[in-house]
C-alpha atoms as a PDB file:
ATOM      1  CA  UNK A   1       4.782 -13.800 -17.073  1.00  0.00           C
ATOM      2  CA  UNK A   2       3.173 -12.209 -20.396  1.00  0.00           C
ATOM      3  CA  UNK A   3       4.339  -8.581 -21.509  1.00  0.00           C
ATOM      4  CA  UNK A   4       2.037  -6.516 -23.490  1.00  0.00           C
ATOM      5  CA  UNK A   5       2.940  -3.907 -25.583  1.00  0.00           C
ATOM      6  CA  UNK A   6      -0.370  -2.051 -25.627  1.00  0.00           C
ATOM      7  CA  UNK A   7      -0.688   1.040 -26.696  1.00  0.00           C
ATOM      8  CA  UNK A   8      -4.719   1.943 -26.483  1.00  0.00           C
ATOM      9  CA  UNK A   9      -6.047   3.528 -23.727  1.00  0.00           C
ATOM     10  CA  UNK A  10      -2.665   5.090 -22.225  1.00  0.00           C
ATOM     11  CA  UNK A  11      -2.576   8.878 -24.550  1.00  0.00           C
ATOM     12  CA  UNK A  12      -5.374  10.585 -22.683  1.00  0.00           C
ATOM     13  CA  UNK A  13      -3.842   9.262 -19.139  1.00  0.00           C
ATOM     14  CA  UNK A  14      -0.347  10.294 -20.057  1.00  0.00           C
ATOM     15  CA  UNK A  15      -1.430  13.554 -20.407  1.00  0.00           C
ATOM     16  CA  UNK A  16      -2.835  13.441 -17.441  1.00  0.00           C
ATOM     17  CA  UNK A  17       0.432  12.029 -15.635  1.00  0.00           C
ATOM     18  CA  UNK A  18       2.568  15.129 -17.263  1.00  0.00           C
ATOM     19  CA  UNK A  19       0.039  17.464 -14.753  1.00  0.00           C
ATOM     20  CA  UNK A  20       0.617  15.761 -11.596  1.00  0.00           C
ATOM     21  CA  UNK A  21       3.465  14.504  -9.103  1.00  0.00           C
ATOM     22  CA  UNK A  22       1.958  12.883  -6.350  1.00  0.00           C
ATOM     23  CA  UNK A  23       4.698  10.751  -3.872  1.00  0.00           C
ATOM     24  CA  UNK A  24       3.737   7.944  -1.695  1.00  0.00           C
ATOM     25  CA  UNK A  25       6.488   5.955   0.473  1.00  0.00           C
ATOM     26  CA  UNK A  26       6.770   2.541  -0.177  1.00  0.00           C
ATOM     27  CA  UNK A  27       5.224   0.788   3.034  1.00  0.00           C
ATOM     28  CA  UNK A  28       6.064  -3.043   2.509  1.00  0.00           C
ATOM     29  CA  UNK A  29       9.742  -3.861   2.231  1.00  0.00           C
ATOM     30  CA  UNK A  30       8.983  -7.764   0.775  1.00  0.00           C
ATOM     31  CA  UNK A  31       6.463  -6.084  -2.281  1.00  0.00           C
ATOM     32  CA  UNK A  32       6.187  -8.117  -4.907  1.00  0.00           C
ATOM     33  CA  UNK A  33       5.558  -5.331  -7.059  1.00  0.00           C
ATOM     34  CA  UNK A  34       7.876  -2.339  -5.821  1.00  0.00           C
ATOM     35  CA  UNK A  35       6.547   0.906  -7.649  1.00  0.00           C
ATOM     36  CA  UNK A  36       9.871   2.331  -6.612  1.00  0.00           C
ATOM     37  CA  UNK A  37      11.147   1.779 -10.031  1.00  0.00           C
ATOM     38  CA  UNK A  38      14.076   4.464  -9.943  1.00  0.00           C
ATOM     39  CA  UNK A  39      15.199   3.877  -6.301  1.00  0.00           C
ATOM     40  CA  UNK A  40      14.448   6.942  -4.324  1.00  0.00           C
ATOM     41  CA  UNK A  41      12.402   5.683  -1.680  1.00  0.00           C
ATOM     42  CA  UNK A  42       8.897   6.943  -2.778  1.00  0.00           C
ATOM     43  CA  UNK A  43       7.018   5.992  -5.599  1.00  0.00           C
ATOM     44  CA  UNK A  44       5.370   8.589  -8.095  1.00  0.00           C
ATOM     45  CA  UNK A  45       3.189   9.103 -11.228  1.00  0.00           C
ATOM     46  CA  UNK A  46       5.436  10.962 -12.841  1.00  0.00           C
ATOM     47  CA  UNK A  47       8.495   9.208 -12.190  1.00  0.00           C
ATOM     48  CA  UNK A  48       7.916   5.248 -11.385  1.00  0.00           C
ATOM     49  CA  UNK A  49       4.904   5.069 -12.980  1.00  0.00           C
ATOM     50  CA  UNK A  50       6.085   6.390 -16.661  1.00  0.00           C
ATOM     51  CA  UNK A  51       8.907   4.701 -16.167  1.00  0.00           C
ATOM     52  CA  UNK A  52       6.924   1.148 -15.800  1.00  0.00           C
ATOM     53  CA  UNK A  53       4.379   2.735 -18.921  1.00  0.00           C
ATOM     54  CA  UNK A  54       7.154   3.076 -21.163  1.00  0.00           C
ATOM     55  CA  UNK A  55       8.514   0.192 -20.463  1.00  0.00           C
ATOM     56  CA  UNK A  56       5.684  -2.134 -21.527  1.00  0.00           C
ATOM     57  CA  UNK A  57       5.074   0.382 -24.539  1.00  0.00           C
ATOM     58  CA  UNK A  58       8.917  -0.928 -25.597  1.00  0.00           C
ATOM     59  CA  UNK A  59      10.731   1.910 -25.186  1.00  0.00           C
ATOM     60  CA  UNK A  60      14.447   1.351 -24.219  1.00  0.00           C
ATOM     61  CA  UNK A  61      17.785   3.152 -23.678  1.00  0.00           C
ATOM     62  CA  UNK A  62      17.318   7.204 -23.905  1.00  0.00           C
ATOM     63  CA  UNK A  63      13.603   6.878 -24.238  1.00  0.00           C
ATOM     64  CA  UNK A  64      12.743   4.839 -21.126  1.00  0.00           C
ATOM     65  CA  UNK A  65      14.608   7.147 -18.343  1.00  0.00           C
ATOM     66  CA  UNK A  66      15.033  10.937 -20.094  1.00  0.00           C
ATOM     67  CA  UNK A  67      12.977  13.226 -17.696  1.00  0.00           C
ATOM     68  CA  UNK A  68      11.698  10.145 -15.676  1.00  0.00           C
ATOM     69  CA  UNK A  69      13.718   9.574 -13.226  1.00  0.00           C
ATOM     70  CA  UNK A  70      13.674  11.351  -9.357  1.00  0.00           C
ATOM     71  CA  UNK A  71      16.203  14.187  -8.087  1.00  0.00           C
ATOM     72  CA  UNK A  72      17.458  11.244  -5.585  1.00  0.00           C
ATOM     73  CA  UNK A  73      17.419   8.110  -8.048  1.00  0.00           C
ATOM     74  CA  UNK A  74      19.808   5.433  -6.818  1.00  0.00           C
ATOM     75  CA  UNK A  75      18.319   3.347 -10.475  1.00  0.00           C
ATOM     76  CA  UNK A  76      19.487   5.749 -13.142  1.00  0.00           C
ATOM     77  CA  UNK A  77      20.127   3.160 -16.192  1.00  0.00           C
ATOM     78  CA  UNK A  78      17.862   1.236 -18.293  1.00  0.00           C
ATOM     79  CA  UNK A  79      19.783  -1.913 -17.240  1.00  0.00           C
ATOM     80  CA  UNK A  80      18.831  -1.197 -13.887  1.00  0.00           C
ATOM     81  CA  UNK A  81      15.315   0.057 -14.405  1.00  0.00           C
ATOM     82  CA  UNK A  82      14.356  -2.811 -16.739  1.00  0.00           C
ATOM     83  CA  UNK A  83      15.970  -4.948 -13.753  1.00  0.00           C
ATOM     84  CA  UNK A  84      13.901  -3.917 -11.376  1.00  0.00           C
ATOM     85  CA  UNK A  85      10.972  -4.121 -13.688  1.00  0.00           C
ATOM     86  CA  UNK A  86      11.734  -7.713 -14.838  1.00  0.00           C
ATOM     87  CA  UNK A  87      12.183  -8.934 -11.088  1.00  0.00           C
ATOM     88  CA  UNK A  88       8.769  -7.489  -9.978  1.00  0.00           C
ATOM     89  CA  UNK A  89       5.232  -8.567 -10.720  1.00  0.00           C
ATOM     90  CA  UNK A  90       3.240  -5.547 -12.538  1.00  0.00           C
ATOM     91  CA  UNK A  91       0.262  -7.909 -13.357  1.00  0.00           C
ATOM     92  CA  UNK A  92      -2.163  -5.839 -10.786  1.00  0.00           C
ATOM     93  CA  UNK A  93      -5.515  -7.106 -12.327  1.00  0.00           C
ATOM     94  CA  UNK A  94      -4.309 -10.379 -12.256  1.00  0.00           C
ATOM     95  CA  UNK A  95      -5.317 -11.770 -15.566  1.00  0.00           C
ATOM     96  CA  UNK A  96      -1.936 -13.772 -16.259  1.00  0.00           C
ATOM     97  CA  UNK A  97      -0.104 -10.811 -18.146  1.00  0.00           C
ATOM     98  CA  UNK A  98       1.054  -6.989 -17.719  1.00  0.00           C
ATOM     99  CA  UNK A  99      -0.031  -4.875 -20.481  1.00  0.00           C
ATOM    100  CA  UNK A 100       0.353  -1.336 -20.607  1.00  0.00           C
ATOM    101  CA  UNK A 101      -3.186  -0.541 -21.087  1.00  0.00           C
ATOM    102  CA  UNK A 102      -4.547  -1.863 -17.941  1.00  0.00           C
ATOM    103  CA  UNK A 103      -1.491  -2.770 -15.755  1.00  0.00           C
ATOM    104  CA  UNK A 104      -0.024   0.420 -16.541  1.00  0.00           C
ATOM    105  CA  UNK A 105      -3.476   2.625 -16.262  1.00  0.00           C
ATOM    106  CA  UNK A 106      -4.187   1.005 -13.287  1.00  0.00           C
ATOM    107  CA  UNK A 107      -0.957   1.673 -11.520  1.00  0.00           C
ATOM    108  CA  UNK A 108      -0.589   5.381 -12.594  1.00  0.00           C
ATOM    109  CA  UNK A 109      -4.394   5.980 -11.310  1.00  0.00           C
ATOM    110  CA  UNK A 110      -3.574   4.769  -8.062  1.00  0.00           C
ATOM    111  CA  UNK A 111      -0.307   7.148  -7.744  1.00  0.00           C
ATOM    112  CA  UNK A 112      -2.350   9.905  -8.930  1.00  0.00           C
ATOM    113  CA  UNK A 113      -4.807   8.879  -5.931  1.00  0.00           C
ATOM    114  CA  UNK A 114      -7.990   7.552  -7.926  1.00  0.00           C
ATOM    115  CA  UNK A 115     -10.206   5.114  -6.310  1.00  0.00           C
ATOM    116  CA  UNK A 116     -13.473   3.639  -7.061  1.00  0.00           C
ATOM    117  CA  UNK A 117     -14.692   3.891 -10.255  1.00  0.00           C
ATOM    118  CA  UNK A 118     -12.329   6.038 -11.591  1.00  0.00           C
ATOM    119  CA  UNK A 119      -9.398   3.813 -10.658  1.00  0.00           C
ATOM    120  CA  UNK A 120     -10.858   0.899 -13.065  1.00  0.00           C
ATOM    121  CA  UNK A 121     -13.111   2.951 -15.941  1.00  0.00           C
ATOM    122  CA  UNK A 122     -12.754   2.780 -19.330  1.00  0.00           C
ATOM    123  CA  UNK A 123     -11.603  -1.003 -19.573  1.00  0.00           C
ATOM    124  CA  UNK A 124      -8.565  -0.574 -17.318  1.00  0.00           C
ATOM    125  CA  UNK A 125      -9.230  -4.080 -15.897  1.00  0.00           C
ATOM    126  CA  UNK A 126      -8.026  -7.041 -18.738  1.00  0.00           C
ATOM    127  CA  UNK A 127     -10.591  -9.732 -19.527  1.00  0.00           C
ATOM    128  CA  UNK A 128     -10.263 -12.459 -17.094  1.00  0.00           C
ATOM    129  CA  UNK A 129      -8.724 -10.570 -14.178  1.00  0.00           C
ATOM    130  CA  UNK A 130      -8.920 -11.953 -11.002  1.00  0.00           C
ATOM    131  CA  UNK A 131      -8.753  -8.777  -9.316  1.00  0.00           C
ATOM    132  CA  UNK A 132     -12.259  -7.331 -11.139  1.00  0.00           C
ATOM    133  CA  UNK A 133     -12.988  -4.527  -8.871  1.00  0.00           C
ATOM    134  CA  UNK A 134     -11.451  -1.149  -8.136  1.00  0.00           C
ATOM    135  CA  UNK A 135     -11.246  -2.315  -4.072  1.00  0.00           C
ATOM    136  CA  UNK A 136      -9.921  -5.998  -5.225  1.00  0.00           C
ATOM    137  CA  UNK A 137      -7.102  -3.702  -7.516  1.00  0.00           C
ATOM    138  CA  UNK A 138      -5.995  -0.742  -5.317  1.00  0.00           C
ATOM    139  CA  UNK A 139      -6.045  -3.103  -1.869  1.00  0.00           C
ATOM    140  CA  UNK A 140      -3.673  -5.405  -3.953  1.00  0.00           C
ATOM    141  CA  UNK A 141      -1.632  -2.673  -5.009  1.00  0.00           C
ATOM    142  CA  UNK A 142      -1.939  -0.896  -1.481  1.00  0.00           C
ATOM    143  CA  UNK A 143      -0.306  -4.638   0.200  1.00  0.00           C
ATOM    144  CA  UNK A 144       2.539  -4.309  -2.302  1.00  0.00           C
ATOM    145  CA  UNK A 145       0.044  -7.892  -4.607  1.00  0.00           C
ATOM    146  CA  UNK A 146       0.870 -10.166  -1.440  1.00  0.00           C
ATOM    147  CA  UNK A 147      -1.344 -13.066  -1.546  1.00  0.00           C
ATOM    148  CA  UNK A 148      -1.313 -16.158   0.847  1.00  0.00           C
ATOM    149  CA  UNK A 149       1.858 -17.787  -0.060  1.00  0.00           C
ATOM    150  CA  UNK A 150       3.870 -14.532   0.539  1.00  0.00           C
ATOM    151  CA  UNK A 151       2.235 -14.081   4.271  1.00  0.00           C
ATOM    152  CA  UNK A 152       5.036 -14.275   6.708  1.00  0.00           C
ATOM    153  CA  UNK A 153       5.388 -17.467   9.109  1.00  0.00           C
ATOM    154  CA  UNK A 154       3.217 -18.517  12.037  1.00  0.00           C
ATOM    155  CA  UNK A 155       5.500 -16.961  14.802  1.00  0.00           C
ATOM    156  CA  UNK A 156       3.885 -19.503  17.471  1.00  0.00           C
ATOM    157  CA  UNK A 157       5.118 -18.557  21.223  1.00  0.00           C
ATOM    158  CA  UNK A 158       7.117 -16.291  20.400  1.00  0.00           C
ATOM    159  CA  UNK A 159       4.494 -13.820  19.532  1.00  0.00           C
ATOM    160  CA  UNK A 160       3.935 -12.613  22.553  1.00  0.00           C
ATOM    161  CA  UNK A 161       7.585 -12.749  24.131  1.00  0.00           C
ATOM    162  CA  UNK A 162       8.314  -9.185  23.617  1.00  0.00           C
ATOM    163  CA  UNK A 163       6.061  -6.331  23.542  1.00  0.00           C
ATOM    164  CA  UNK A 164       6.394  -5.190  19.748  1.00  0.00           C
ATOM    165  CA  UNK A 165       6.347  -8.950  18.902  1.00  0.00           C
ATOM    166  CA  UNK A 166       7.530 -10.728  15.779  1.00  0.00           C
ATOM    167  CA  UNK A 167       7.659  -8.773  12.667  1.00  0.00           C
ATOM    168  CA  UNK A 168      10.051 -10.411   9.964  1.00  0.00           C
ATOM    169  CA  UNK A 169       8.813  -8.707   6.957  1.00  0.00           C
ATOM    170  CA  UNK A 170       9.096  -5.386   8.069  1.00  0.00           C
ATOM    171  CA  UNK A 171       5.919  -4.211   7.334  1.00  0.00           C
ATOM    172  CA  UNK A 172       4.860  -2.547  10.354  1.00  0.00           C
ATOM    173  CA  UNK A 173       2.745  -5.681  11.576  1.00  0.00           C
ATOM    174  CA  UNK A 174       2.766  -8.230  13.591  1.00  0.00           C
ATOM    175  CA  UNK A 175       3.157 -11.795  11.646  1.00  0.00           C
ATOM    176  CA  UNK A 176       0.180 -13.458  13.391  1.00  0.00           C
ATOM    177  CA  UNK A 177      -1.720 -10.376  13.330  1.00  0.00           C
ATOM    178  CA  UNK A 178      -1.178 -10.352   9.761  1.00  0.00           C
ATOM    179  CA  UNK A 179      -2.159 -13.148   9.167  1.00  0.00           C
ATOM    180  CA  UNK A 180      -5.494 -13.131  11.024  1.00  0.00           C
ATOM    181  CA  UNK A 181      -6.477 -10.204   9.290  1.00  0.00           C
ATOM    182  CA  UNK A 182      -5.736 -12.214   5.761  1.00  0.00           C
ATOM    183  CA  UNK A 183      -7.765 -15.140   6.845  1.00  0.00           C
ATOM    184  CA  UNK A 184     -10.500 -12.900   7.696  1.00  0.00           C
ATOM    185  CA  UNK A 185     -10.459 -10.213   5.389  1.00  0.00           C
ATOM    186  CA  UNK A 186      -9.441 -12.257   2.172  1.00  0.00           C
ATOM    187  CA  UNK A 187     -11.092  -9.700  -0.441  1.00  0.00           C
ATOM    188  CA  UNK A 188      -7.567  -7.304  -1.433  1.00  0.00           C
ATOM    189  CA  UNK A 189      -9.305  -4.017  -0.575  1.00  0.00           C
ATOM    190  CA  UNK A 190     -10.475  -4.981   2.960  1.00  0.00           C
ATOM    191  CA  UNK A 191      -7.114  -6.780   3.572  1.00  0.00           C
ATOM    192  CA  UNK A 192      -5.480  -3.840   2.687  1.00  0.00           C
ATOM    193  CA  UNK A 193      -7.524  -1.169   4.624  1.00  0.00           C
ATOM    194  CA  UNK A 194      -7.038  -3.607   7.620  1.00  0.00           C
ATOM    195  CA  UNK A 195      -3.019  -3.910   7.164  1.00  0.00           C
ATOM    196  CA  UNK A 196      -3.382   0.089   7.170  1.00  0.00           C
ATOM    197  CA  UNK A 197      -4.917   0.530  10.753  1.00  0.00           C
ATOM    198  CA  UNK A 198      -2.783  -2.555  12.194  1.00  0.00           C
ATOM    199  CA  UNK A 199      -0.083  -0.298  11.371  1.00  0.00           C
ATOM    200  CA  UNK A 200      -1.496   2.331  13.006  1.00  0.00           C
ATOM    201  CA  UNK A 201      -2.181   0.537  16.106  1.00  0.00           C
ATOM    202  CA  UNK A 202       1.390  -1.585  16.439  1.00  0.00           C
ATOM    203  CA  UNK A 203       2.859   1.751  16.342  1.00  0.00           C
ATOM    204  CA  UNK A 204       1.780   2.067  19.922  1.00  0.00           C
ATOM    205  CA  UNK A 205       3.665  -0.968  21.201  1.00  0.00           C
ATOM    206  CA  UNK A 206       7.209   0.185  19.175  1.00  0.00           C
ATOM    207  CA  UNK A 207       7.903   3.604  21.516  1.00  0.00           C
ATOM    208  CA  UNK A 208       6.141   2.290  24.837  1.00  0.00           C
ATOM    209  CA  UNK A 209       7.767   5.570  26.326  1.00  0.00           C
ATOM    210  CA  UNK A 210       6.330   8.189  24.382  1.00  0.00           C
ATOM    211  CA  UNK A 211       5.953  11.901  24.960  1.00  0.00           C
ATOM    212  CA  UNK A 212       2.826  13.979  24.812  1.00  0.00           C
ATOM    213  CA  UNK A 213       3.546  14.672  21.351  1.00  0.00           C
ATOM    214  CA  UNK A 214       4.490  11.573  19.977  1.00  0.00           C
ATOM    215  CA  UNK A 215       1.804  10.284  21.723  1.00  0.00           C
ATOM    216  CA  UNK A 216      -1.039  12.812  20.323  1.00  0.00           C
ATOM    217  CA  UNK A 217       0.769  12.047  16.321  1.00  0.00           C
ATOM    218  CA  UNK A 218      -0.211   8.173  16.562  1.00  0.00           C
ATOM    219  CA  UNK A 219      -3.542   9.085  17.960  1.00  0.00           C
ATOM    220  CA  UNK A 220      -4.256  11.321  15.036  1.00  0.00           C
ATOM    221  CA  UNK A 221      -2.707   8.954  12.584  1.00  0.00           C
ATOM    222  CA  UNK A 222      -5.112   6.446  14.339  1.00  0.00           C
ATOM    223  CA  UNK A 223      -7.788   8.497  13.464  1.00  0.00           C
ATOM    224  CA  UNK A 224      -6.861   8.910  10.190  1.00  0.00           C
ATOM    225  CA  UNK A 225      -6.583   5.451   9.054  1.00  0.00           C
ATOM    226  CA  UNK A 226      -9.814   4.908  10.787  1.00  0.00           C
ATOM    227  CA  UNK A 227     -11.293   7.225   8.584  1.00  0.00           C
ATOM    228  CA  UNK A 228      -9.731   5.874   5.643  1.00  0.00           C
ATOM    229  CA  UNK A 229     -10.954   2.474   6.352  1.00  0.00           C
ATOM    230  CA  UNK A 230     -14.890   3.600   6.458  1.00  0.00           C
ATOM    231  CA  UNK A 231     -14.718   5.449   3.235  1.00  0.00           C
ATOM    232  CA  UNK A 232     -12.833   2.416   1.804  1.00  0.00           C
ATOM    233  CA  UNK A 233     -15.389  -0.767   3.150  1.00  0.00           C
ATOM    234  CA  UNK A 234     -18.369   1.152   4.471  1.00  0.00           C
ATOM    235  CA  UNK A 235     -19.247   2.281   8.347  1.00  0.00           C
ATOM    236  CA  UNK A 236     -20.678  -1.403   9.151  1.00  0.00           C
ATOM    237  CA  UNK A 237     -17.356  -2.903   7.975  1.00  0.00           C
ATOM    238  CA  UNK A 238     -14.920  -0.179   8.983  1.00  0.00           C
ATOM    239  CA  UNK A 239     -16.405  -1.506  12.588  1.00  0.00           C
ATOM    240  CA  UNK A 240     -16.057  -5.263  12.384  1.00  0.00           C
ATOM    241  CA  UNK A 241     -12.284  -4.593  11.041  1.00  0.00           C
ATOM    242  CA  UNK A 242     -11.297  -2.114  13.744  1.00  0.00           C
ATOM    243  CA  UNK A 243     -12.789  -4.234  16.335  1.00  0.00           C
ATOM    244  CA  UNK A 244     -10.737  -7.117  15.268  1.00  0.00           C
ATOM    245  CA  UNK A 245      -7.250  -5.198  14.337  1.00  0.00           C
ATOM    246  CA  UNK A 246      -7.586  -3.863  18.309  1.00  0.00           C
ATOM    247  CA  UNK A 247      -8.383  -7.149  19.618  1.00  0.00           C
ATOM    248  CA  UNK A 248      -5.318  -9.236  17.894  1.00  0.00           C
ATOM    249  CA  UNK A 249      -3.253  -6.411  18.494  1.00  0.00           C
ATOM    250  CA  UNK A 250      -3.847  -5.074  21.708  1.00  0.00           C
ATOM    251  CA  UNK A 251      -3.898  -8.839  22.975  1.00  0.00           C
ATOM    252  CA  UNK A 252      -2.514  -8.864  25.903  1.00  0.00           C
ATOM    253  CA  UNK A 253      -2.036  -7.260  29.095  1.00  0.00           C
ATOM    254  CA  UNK A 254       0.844  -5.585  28.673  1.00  0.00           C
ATOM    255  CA  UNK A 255       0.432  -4.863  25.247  1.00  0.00           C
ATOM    256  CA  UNK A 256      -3.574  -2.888  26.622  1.00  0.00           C
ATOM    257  CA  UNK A 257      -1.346  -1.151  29.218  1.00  0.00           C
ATOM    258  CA  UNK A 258       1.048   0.312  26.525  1.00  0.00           C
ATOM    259  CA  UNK A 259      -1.782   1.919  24.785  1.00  0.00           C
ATOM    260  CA  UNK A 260      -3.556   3.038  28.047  1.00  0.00           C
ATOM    261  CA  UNK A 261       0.011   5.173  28.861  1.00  0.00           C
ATOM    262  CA  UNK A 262      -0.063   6.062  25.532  1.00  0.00           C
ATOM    263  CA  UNK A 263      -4.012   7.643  25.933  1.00  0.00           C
ATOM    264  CA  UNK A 264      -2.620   9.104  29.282  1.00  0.00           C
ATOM    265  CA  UNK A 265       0.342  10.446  27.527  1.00  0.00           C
ATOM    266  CA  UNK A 266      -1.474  12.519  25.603  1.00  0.00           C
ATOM    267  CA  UNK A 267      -4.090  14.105  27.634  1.00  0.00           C
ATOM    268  CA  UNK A 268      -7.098  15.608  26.567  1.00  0.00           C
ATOM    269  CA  UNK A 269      -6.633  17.670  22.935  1.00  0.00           C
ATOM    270  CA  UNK A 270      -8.740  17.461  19.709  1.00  0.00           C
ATOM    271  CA  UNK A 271      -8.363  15.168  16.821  1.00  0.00           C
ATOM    272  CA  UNK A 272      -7.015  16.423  13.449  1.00  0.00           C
ATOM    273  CA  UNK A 273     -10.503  17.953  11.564  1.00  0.00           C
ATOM    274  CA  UNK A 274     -12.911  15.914   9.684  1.00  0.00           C
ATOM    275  CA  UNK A 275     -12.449  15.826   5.990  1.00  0.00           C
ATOM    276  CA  UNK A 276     -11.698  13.430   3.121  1.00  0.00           C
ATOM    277  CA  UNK A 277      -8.406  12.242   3.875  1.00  0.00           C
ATOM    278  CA  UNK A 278      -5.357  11.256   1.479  1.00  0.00           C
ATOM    279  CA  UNK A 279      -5.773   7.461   2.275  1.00  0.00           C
ATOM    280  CA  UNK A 280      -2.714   6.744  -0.084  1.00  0.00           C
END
């Protein structure tokens, strides 16, 4: 893997970075590129991503960490940051090397919460990235830059032995449910949107007891990452992917059941309001 020390593009975006502190939990224990970069269990703009800018900009010791690092930082050394760093895979566009002005830019977008166009403008995507797009680049990010060879194994019977079914990466999906939705939804940004509401929707087979209230949360976060998905692929293929995330996941008869008590759990009550959600 290539390092780049580059140094255009990154003043006007560091300024920006010095205004905001968004958080986002890391959601796939097996990343191959952990933004977590100081070890406090969320990853930020201001924290992990300057961290990971300064980095590829060469600065070391003093200069990488000093006001960079999280109140609850279990990384507080430049060994151990640079560690982390050096045992991770920053190269989001793809293009063969990380450089801080695209790899970096691209990264602290996303924690600020751009999409679209604004995630990628301003040649934040290196020449021959394979990831070209802003969906391609924040889905990759968003499924922690898994690609085929890091999908977990083909559970085979055991799938449907138990009710939550076989999840060895942790990620909050089902291993053959994850990867159907990769063979189907190879693009990054649909694979990713996908992974989202197949979180959602396994949730409903890990607490087959639930109470009205934990019942009426998954519904609503349901709803939300239904919403996400649309304004991330579109109406007409928000629809194709939910239909096919509740099919493989709802997929069999217990498994339908567990939702239905889940639906009767939480009785009749209205939906958290329309809006733009944060689909971080």
């Amino acid at each position: 893997m290539v390092i780049v020390a580059d140094r255009k593009a990154v003043t006007t975006l560091v300024i920006a970075v010095a205004a905001a502190s968004l958080a986002f939990m890391s959601t796939n224990v097996q990343a191959k590129c952990n933004l977590d970069l100081d070890g406090d269990s969320k990853a930020t703009a201001l924290t992990d991503g300057l961290l990971l800018l300064r980095h590829l900009l060469g600065l070391t010791d003093t200069a990488l960490i000093q006001g960079a690092l999280g109140s609850a930082a279990t990384r507080r050394t430049t060994l151990s940051i640079q560690s982390h760093i050096n045992g991770n895979n920053f190269d989001v566009d793809r293009n063969g090397s990380v450089s801080a002005g695209t790899d970096a830019v691209l990264i602290l977008r996303y924690l600020l919460g751009y999409s679209g166009n604004q995630l990628v403008a301003g040649g934040a995507v290196g020449a021959g990235a394979q990831n070209a797009t802003s969906g391609d680049v924040y889905g990759y990010i968003q499924t922690g830059c898994i690609t085929a060879a890091d999908l977990p194994p083909d559970p085979g019977p055991a799938a449907n032995t138990a009710l939550a079914g076989v999840d060895t990466n942790a990620d909050g999906v089902r291993d053959e449910v994850e990867r159907a939705l990769f063979a189907s939804y190879s693009s990054p940004g649909n694979f990713g949107e996908a992974m989202r509401l197949a979180k959602r929707a396994q949730a409903f087979l890990a607490q087959p007891a639930l109470t009205t209230t934990q019942a009426r949360t998954l519904l609503n976060a349901e709803a939300l990452a239904t919403r996400c998905l649309q304004n991330g692929v579109g109406a007409k293929t928000a629809a194709v992917i939910a239909q096919e995330v509740e099919l493989r996941t709802f997929n069999t008869l217990a498994r339908r059941l567990a939702r239905k008590t889940a639906m009767d759990a939480a009785g009749a009550f209205e939906l958290l309001a329309e809006g733009s959600p944060s689909c971080n």
